[in-house]
Structures are given as C-alpha cells and as structure tokens.
PDB file of N, CA and C in Angstrom:
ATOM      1  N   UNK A   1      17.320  26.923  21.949  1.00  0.00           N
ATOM      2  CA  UNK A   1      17.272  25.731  21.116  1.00  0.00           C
ATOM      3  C   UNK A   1      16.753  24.543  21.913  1.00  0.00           C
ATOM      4  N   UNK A   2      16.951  23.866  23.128  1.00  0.00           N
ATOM      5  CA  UNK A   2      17.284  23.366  24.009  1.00  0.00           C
ATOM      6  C   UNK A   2      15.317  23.348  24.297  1.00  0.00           C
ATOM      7  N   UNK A   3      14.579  24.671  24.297  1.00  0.00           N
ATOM      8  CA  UNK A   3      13.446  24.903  24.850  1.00  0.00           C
ATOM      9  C   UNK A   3      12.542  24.319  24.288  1.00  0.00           C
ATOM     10  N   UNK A   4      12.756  24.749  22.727  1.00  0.00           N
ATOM     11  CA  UNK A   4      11.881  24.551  21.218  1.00  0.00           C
ATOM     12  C   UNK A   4      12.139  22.940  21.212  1.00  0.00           C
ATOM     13  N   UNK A   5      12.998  21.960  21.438  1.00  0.00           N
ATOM     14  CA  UNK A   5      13.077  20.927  21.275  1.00  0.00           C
ATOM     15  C   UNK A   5      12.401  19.786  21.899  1.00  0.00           C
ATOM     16  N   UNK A   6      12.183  20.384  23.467  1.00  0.00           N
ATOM     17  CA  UNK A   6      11.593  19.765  24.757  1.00  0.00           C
ATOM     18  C   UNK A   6      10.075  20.191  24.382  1.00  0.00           C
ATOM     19  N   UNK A   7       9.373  21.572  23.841  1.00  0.00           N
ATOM     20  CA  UNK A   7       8.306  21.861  23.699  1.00  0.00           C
ATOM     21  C   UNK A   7       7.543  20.595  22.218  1.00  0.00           C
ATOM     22  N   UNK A   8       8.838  20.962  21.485  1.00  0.00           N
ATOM     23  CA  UNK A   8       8.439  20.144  20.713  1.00  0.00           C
ATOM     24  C   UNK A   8       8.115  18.738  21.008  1.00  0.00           C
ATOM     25  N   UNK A   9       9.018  18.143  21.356  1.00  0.00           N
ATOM     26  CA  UNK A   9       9.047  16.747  22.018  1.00  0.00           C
ATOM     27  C   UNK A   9       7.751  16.433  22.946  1.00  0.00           C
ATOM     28  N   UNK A  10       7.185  17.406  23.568  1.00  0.00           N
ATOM     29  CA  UNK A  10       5.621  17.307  24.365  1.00  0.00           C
ATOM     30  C   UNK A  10       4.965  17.506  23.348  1.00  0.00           C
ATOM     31  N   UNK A  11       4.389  18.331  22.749  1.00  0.00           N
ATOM     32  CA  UNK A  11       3.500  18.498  21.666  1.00  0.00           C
ATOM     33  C   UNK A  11       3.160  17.311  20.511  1.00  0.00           C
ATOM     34  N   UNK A  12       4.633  16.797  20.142  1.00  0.00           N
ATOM     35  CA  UNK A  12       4.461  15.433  19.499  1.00  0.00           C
ATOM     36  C   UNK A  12       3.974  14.650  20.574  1.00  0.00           C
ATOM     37  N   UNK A  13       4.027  14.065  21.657  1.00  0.00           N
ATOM     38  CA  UNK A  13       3.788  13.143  22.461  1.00  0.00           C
ATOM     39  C   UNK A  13       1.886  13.369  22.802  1.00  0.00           C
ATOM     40  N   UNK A  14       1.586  14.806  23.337  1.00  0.00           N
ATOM     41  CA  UNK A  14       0.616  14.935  23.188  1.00  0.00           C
ATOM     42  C   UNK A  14      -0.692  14.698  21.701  1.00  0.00           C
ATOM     43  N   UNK A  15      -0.019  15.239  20.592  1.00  0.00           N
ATOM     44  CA  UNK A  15      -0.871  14.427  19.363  1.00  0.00           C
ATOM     45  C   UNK A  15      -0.795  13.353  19.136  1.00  0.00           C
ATOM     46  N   UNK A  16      -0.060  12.139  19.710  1.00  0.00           N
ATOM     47  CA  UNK A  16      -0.037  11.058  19.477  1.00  0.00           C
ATOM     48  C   UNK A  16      -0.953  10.506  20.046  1.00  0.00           C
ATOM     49  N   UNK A  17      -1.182  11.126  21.403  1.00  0.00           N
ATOM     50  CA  UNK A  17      -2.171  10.499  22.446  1.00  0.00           C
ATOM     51  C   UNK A  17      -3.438  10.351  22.003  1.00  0.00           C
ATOM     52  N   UNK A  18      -3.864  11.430  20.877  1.00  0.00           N
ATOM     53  CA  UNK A  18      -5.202  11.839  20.323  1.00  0.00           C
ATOM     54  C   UNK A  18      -5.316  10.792  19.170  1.00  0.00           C
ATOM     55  N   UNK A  19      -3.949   9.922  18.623  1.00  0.00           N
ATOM     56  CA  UNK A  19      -4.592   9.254  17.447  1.00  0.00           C
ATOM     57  C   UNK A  19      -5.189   7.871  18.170  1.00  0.00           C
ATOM     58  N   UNK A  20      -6.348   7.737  17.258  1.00  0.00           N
ATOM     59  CA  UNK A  20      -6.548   6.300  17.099  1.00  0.00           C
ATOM     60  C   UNK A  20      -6.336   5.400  16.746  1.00  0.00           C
ATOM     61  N   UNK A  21      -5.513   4.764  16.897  1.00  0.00           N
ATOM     62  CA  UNK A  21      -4.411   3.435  16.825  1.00  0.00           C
ATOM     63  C   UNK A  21      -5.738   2.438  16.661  1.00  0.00           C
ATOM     64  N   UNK A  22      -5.164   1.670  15.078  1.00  0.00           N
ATOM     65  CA  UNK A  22      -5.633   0.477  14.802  1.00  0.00           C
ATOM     66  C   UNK A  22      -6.063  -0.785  15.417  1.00  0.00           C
ATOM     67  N   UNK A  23      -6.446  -1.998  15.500  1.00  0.00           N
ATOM     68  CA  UNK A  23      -6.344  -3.059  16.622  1.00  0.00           C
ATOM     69  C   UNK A  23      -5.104  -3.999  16.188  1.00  0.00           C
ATOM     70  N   UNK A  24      -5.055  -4.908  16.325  1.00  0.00           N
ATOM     71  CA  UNK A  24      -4.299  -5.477  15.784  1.00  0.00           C
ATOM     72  C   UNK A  24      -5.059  -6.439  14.769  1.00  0.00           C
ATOM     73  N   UNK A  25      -6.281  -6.765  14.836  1.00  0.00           N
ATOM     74  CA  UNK A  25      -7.212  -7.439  13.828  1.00  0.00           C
ATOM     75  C   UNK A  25      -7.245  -6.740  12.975  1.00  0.00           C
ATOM     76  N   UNK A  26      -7.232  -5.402  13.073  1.00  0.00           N
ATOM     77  CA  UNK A  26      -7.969  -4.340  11.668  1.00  0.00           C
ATOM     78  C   UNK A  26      -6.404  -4.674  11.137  1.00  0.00           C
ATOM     79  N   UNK A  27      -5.264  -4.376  11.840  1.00  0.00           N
ATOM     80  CA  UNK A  27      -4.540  -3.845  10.889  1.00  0.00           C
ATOM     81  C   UNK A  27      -4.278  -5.280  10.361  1.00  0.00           C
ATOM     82  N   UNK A  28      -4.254  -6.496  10.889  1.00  0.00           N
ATOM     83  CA  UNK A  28      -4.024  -7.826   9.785  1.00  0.00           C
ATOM     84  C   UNK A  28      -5.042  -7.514   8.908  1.00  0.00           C
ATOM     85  N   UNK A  29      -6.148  -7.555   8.962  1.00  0.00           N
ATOM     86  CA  UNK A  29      -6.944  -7.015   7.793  1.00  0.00           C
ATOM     87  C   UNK A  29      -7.047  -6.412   6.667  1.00  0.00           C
ATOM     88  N   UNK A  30      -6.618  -5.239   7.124  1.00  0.00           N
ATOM     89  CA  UNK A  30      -6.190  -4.756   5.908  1.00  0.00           C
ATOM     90  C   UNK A  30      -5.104  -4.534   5.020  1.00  0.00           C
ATOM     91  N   UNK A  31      -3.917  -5.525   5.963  1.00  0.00           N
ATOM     92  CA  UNK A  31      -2.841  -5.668   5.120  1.00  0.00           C
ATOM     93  C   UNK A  31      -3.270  -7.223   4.018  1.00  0.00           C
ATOM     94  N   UNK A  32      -3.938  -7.560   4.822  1.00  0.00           N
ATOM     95  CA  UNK A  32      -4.346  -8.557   4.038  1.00  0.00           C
ATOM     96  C   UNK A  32      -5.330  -8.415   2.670  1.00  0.00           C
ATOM     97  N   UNK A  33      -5.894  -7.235   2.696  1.00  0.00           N
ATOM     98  CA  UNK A  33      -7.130  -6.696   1.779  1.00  0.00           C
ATOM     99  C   UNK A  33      -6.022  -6.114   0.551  1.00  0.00           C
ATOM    100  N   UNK A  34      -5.211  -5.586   1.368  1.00  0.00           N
ATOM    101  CA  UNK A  34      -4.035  -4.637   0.110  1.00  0.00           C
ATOM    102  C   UNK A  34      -3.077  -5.702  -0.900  1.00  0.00           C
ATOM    103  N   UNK A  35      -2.768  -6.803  -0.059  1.00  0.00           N
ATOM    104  CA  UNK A  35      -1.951  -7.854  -0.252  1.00  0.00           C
ATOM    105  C   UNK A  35      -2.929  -8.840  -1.247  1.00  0.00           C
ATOM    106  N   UNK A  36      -4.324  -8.919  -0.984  1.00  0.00           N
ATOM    107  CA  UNK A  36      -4.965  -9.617  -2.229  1.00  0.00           C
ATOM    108  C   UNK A  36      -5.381  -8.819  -3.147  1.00  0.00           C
ATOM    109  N   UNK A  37      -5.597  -7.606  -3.052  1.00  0.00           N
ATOM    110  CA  UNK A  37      -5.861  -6.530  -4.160  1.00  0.00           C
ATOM    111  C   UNK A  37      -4.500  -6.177  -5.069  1.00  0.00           C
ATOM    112  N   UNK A  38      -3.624  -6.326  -4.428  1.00  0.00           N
ATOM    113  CA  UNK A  38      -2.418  -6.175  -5.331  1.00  0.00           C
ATOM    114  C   UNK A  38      -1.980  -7.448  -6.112  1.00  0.00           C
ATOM    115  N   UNK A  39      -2.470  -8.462  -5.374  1.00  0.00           N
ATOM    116  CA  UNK A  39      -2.205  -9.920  -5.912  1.00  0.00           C
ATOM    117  C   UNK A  39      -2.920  -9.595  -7.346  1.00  0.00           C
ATOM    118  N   UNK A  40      -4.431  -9.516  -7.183  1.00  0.00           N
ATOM    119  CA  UNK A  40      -5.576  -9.514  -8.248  1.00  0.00           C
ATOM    120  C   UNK A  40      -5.223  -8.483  -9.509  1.00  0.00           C
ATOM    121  N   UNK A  41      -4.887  -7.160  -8.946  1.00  0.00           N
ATOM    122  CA  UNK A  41      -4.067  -6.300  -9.724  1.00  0.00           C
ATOM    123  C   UNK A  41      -3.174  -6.875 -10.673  1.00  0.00           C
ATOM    124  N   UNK A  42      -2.238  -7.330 -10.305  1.00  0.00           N
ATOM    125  CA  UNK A  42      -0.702  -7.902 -10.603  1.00  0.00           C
ATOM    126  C   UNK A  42      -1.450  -9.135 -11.781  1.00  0.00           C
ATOM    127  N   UNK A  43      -2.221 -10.059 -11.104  1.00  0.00           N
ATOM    128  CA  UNK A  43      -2.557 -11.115 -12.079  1.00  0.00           C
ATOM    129  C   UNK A  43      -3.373 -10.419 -13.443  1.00  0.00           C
ATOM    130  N   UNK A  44      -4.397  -9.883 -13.549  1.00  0.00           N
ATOM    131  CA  UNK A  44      -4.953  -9.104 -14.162  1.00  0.00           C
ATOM    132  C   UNK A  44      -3.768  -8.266 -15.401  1.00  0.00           C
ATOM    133  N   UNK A  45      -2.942  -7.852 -14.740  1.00  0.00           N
ATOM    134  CA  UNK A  45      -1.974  -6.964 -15.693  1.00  0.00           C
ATOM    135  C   UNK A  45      -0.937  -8.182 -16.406  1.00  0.00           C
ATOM    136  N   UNK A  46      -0.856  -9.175 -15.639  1.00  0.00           N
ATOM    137  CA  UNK A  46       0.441 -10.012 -15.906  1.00  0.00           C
ATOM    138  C   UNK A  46      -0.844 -10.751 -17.157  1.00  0.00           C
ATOM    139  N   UNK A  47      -2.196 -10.783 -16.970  1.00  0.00           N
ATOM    140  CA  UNK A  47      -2.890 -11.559 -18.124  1.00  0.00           C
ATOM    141  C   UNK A  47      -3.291 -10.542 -19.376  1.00  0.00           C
ATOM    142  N   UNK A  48      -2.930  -9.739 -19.410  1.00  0.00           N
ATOM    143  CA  UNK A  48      -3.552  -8.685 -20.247  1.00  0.00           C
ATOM    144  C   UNK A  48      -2.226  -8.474 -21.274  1.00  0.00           C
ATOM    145  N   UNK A  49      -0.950  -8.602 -20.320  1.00  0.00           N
ATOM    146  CA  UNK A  49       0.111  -8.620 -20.980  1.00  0.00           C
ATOM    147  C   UNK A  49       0.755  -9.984 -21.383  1.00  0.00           C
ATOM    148  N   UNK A  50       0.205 -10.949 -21.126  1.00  0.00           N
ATOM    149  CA  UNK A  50       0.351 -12.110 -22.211  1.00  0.00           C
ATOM    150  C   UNK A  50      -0.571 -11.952 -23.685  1.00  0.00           C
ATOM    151  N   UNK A  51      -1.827 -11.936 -22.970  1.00  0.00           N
ATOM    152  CA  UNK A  51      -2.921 -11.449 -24.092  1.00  0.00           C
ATOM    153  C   UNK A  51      -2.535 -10.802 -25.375  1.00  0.00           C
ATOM    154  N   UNK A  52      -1.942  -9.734 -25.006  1.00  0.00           N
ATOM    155  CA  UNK A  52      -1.672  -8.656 -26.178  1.00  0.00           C
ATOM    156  C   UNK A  52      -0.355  -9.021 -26.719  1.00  0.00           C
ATOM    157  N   UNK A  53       0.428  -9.563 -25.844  1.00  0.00           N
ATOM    158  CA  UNK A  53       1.808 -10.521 -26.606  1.00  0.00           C
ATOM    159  C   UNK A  53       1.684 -11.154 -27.129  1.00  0.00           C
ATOM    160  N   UNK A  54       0.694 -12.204 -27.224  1.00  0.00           N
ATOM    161  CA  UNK A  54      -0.301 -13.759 -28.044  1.00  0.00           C
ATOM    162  C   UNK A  54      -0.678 -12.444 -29.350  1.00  0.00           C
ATOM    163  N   UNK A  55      -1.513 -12.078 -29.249  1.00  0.00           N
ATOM    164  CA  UNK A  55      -2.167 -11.006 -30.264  1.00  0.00           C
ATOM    165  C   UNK A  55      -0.816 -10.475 -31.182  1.00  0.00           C
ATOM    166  N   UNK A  56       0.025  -9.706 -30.625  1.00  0.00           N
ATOM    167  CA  UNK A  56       1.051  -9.331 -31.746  1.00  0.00           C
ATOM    168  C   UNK A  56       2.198 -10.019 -32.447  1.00  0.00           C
ATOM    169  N   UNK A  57       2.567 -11.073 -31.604  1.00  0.00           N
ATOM    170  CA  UNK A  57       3.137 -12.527 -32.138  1.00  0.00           C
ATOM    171  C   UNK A  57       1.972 -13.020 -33.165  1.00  0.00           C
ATOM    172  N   UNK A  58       0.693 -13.177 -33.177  1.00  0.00           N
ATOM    173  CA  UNK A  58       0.280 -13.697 -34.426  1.00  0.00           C
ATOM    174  C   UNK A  58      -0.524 -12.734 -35.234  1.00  0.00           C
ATOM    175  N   UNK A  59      -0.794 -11.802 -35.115  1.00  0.00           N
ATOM    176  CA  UNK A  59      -0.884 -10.866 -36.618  1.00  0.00           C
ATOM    177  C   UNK A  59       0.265 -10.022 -36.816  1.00  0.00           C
ATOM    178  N   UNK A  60       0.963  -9.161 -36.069  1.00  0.00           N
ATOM    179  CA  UNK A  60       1.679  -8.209 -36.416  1.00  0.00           C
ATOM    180  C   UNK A  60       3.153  -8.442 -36.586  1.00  0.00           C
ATOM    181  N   UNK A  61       3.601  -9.596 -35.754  1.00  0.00           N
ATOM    182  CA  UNK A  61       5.268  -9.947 -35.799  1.00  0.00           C
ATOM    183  C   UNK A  61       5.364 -11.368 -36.575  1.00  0.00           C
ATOM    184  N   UNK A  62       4.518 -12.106 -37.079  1.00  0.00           N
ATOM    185  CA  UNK A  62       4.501 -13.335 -37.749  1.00  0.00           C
ATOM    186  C   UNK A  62       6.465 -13.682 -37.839  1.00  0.00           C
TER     187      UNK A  62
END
C-alpha cells in the first residue's frame, strides 16, 4: 500500500512538471473575458425577460 502511494505521489509530481501553467496576465485575462461574457449573457437574458414580461402584462394578462 505504502509503495503504490509513494509511486503514485511521483508520477503525479512528474505530470505536473509537463503542464503548462498559465502567466499570470493570461490568467487575469481570461477571467476577465469570462466575467464580461457572463456579465453580457446575464444582461441580455435579464432584458429578454423583462421584454416578454412587458409583452404578457399587456396582451395576455390585462
């Protein structure tokens, strides 16, 4: 048990070595890209759902 754990424990350490880690610019970046795309998202849905609330308040629910 003891063996498999330590092997393991290198093997993770070794694939880590192989990733390519972000900069720290990219990753403000693109939290920032996700953070205005979800903004734009969010506004978009939050206007679509007034829209169609305006719309059934005056023909369908008078």
């Amino acid at each position: 048990m003891t063996n498999k754990l330590i092997t393991f424990i290198k093997e993770s350490k070794a694939e880590l070595m192989k990733v390519n880690w972000l900069t720290k610019k990219q990753t403000i970046n693109y939290t920032l890209l996700v953070v205005g795309i979800s903004l734009a998202v969010a506004l978009f849905l939050g206007g679509l759902d007034v829209f169609f609330g305006k719309l059934l308040d005056k023909f369908i629910l008078k």
